[in-house]
Protein backbone atom coordinates (compact mmCIF):
# COMPACT_ATOMS: atom_id res chain seq x y z
CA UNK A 1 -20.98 15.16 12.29
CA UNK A 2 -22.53 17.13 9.37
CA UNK A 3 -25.90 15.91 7.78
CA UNK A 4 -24.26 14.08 4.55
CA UNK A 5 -21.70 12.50 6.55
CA UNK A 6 -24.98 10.73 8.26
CA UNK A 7 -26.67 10.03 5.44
CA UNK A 8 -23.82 8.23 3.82
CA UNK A 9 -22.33 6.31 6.82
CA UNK A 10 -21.34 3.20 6.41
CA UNK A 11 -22.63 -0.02 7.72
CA UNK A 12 -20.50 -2.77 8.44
CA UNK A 13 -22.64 -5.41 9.89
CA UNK A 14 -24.99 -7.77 8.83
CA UNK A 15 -26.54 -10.57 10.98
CA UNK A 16 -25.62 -14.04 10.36
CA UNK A 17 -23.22 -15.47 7.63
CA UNK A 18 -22.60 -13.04 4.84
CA UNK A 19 -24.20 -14.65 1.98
CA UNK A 20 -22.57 -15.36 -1.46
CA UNK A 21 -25.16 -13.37 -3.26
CA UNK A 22 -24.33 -10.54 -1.38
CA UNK A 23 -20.44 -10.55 -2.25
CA UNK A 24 -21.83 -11.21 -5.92
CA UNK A 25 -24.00 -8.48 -5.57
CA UNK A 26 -21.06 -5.87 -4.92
CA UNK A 27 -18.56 -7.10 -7.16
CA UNK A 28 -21.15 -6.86 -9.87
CA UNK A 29 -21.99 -3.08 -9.00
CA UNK A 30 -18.54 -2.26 -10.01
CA UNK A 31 -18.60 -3.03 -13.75
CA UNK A 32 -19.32 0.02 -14.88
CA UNK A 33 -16.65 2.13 -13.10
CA UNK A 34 -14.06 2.03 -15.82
CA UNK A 35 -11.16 3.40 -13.58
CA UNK A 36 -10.81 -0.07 -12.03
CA UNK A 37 -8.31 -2.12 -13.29
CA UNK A 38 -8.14 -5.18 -10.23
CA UNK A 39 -9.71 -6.23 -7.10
CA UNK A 40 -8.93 -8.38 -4.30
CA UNK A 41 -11.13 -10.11 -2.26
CA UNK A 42 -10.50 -11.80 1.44
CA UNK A 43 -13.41 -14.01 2.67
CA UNK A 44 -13.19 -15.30 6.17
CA UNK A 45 -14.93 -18.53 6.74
CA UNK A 46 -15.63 -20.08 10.41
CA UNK A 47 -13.08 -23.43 10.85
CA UNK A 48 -14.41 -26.39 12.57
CA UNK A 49 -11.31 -26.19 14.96
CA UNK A 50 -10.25 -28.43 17.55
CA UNK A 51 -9.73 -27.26 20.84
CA UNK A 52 -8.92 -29.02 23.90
CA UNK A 53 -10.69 -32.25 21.85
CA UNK A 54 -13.46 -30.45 21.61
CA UNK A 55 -14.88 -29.20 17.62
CA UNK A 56 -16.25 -25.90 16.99
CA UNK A 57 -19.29 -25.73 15.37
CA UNK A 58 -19.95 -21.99 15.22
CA UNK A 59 -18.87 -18.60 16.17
CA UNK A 60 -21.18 -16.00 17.54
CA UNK A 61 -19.53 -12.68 17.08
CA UNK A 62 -20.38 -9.48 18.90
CA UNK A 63 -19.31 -6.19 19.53
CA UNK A 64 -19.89 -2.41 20.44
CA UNK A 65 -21.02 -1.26 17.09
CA UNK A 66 -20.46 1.99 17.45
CA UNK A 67 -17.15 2.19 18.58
CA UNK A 68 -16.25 -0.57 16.10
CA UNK A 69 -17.81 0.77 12.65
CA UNK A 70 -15.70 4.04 13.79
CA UNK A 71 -12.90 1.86 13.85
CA UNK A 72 -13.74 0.10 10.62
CA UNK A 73 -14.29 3.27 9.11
CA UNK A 74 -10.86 5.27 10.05
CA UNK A 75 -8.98 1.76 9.11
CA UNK A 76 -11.09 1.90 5.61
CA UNK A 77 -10.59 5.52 4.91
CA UNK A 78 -6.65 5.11 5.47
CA UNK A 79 -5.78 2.11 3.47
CA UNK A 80 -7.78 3.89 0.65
CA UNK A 81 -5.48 6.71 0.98
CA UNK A 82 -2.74 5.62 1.51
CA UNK A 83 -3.16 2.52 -1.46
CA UNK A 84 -4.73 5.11 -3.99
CA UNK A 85 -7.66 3.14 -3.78
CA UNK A 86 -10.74 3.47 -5.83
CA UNK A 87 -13.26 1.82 -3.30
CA UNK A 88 -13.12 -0.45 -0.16
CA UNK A 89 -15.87 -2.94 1.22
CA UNK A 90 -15.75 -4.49 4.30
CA UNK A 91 -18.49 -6.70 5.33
CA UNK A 92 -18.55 -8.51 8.82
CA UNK A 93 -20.80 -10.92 10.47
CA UNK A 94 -22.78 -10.65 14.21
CA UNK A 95 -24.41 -13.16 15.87
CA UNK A 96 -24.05 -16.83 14.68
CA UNK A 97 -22.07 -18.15 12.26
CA UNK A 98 -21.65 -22.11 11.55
CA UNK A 99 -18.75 -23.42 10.28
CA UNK A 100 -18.31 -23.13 6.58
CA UNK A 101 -19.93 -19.99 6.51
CA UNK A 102 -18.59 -16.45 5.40
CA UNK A 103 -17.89 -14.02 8.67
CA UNK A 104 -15.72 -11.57 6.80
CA UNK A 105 -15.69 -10.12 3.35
CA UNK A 106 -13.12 -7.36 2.20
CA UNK A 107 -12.58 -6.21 -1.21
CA UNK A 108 -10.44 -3.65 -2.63
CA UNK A 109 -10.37 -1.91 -6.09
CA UNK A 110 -7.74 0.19 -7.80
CA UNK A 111 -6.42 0.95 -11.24
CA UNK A 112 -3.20 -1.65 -10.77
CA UNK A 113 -3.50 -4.73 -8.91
CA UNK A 114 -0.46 -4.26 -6.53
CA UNK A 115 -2.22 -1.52 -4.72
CA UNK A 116 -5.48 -3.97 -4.67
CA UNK A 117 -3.42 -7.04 -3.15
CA UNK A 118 -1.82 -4.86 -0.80
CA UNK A 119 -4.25 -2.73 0.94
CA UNK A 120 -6.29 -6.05 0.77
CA UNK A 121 -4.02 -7.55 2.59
CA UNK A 122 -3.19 -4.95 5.38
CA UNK A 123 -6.82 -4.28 5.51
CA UNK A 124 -7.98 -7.29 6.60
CA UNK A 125 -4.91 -7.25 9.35
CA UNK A 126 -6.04 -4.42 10.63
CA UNK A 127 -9.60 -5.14 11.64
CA UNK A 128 -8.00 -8.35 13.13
CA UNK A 129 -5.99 -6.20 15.14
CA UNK A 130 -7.43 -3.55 15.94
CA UNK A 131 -11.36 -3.12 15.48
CA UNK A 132 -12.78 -4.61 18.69
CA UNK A 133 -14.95 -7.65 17.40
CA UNK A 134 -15.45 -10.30 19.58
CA UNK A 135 -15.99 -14.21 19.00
CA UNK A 136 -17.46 -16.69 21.31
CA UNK A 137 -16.53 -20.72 19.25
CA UNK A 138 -18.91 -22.92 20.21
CA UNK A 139 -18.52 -26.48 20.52
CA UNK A 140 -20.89 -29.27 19.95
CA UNK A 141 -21.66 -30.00 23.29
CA UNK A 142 -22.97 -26.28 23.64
CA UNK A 143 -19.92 -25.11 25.89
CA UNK A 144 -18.00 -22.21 24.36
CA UNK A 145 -14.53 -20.54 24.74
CA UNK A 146 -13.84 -16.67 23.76
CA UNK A 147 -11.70 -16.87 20.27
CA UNK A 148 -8.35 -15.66 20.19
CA UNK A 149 -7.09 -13.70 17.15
CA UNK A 150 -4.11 -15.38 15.42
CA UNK A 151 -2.69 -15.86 11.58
């Protein structure tokens, strides 16, 4: 991996919830690029699901990093390409994350909103799919169950 490529690596991660002044934080960065004409934005926010009676009350996420901000980053780096994108964010949370809190944050910029909404959308598929990201929902009572990835 050359030098630059190190320097400008992306991070993907951040402990905890994803607060809102973050996401405000990089939306407003992009004012001043005048190429950008629409942006979506997916937020992900922990359910207080009920499971077998039982109601989640948080999610603590984990994975390999490594392997998964490679994964984040080849998934990024394609639906930019292949959308015409002008930029892609992904933020995602580790560790714990209460209900009602933001766990995920995409957002996608691009001259024409089509190409926003749609590599917004099969962005955020993606990582569901494919980047390996694991979350542990955690009930009330302190017992947990390994979450399973659905629509």
């Amino acid at each position: 991996m050359s030098e630059e490529k190190i320097k400008n690596k992306k991070h993907f991660f951040v402990d905890g919830p994803i607060h809102p002044t973050s996401i405000a934080d990089m939306i407003s960065k992009h004012s001043s690029k005048t190429d950008i004409g629409a942006h979506d934005i997916f937020l992900g926010q922990v359910r207080a699901d009920i499971i077998n009676g039982q109601t989640v009350k948080s999610i603590e996420y984990s994975a390999y990093t490594e392997m998964a901000e490679g994964e984040l980053e080849r998934i990024r780096e394609n639906i930019i390409e292949r959308y015409n994108l002008s930029c892609a964010h992904i933020l995602h949370s580790m560790g714990v994350v209460k209900v009602g809190e933001i766990c995920l944050f995409v957002l996608t910029s691009s001259a024409h909103r089509k190409e926003a909404f749609e590599g917004c959308r099969e962005m955020v598929e993606l990582i569901k799919k494919e980047v390996p990201i694991f979350g542990k929902e955690i009930f009330e009572d302190g017992k947990h169950v390994w979450k399973e990835n659905v629509d």
